[in-house]
N, C-alpha and C. Protein backbone atom coordinates (compact mmCIF):
# COMPACT_ATOMS: atom_id res chain seq x y z
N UNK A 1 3.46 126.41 26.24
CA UNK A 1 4.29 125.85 27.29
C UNK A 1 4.21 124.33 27.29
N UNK A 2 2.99 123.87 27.15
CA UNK A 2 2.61 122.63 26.90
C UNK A 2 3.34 122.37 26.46
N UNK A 3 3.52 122.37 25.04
CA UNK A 3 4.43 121.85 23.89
C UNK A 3 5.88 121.56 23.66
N UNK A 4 6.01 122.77 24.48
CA UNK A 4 7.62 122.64 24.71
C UNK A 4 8.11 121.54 26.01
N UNK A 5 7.07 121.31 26.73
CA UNK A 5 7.87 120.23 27.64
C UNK A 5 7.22 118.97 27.14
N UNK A 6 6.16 118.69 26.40
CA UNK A 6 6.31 117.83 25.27
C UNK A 6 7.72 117.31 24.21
N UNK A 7 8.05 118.22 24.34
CA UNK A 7 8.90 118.28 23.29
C UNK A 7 10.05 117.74 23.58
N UNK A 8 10.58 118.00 25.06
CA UNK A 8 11.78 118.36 26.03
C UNK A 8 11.48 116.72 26.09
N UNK A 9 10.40 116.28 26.93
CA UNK A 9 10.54 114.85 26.62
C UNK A 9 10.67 114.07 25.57
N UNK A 10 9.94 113.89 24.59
CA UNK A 10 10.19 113.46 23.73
C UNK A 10 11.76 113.41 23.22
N UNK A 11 12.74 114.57 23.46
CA UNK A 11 14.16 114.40 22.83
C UNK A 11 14.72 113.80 23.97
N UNK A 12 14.37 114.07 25.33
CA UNK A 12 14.75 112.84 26.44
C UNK A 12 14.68 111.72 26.32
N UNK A 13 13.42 110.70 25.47
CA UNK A 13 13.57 109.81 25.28
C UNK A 13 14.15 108.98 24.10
N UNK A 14 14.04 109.85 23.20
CA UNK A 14 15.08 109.46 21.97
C UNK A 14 16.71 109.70 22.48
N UNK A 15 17.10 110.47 23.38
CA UNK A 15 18.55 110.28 24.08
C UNK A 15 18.84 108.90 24.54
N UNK A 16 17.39 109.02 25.95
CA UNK A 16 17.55 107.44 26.93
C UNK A 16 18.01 106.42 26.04
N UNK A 17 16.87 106.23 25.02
CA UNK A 17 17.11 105.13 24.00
C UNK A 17 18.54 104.92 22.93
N UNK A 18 18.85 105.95 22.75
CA UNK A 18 19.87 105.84 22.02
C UNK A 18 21.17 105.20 22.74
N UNK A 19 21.21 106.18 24.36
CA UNK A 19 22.34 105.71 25.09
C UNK A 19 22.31 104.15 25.75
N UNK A 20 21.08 103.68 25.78
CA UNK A 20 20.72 102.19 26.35
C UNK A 20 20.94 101.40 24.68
N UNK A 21 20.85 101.82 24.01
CA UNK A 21 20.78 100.38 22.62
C UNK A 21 22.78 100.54 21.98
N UNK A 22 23.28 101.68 22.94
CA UNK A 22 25.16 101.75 22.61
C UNK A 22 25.39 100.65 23.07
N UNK A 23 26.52 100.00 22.08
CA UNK A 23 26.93 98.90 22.82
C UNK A 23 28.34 99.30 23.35
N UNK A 24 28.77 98.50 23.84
CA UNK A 24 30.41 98.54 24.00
C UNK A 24 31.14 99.64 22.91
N UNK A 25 31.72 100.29 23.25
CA UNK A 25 32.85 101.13 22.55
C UNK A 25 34.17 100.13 22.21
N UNK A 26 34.61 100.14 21.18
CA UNK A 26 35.53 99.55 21.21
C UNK A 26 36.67 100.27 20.34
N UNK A 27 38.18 100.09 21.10
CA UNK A 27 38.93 101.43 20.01
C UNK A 27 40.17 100.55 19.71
N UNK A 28 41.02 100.74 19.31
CA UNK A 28 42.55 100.00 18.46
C UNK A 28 42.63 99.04 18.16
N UNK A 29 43.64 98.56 18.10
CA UNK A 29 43.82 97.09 17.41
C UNK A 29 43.94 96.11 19.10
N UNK A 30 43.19 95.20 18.61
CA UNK A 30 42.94 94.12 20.17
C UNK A 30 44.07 93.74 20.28
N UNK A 31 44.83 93.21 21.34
CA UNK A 31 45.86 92.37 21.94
C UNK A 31 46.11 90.98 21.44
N UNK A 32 46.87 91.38 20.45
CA UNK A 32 47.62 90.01 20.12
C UNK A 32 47.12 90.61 18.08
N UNK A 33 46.64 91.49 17.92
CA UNK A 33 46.22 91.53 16.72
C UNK A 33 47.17 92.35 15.44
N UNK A 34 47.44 92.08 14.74
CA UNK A 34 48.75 92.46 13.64
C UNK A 34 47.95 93.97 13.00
N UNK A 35 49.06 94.08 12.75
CA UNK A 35 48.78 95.81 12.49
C UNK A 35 49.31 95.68 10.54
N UNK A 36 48.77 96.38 10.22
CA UNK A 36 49.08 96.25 8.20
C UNK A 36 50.42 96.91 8.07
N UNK A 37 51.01 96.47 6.98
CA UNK A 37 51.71 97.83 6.38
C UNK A 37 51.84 99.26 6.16
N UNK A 38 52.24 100.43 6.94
CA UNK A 38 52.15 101.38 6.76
C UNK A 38 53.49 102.50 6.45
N UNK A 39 53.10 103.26 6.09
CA UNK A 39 54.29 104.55 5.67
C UNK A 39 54.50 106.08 6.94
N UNK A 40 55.27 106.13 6.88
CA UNK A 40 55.48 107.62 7.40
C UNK A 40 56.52 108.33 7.46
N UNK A 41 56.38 109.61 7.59
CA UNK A 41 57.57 110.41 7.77
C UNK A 41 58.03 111.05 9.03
N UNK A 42 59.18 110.77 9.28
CA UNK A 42 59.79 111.35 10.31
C UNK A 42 60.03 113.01 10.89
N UNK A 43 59.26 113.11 11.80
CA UNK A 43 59.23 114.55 12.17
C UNK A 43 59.64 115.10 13.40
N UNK A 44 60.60 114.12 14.23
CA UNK A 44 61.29 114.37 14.90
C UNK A 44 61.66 113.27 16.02
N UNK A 45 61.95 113.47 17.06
CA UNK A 45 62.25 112.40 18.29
C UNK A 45 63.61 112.28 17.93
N UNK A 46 64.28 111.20 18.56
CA UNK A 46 65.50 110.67 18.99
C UNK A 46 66.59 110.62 17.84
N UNK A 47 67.70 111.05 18.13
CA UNK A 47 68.86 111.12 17.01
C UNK A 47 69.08 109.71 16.66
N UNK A 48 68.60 108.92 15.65
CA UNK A 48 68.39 107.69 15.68
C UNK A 48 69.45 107.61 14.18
N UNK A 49 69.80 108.46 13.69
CA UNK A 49 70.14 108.18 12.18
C UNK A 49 69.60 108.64 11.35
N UNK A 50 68.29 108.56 10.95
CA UNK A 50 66.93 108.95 10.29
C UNK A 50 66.93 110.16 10.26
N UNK A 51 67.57 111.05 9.45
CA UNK A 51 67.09 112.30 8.80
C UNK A 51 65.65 112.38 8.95
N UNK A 52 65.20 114.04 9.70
CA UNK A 52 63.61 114.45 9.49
C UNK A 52 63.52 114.83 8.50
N UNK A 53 61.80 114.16 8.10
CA UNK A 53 61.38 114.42 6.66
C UNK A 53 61.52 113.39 5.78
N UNK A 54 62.33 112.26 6.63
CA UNK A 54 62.56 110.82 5.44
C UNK A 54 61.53 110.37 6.03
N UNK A 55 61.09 109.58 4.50
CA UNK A 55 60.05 108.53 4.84
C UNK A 55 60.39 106.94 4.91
N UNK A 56 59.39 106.81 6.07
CA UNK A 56 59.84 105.25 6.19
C UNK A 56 58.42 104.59 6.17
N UNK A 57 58.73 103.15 5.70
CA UNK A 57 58.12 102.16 5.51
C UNK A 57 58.15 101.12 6.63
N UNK A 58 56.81 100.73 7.34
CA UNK A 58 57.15 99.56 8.29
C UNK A 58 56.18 98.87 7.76
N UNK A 59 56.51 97.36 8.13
CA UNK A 59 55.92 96.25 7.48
C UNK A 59 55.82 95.03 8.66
């Protein structure tokens, strides 16, 4: 029994620590920041012209 709440702590404190040394999350491209060249294909939305299934290129 000992051991196991040995134990229980021990992975408690390798959690604490892990979640205190996270820094900031950070996700997409920041505000104001340019996005690369990419490809894709059209798989639906708005009758725009664009046949589904064509691929397009934005730049």
């Amino acid at each position: 029994m000992r051991s196991v709440l040995v134990a229980s702590a021990a992975l408690a404190a390798m959690v604490l620590a892990d979640v205190v040394s996270a820094g900031e999350v950070k996700s997409g491209i920041p505000v104001g920041g340019s996005v690369g060249a990419y490809s894709t294909t059209k798989c639906g939305g708005a009758e725009d012209g664009v046949p589904v299934g064509a691929s397009l290129c934005y730049t």
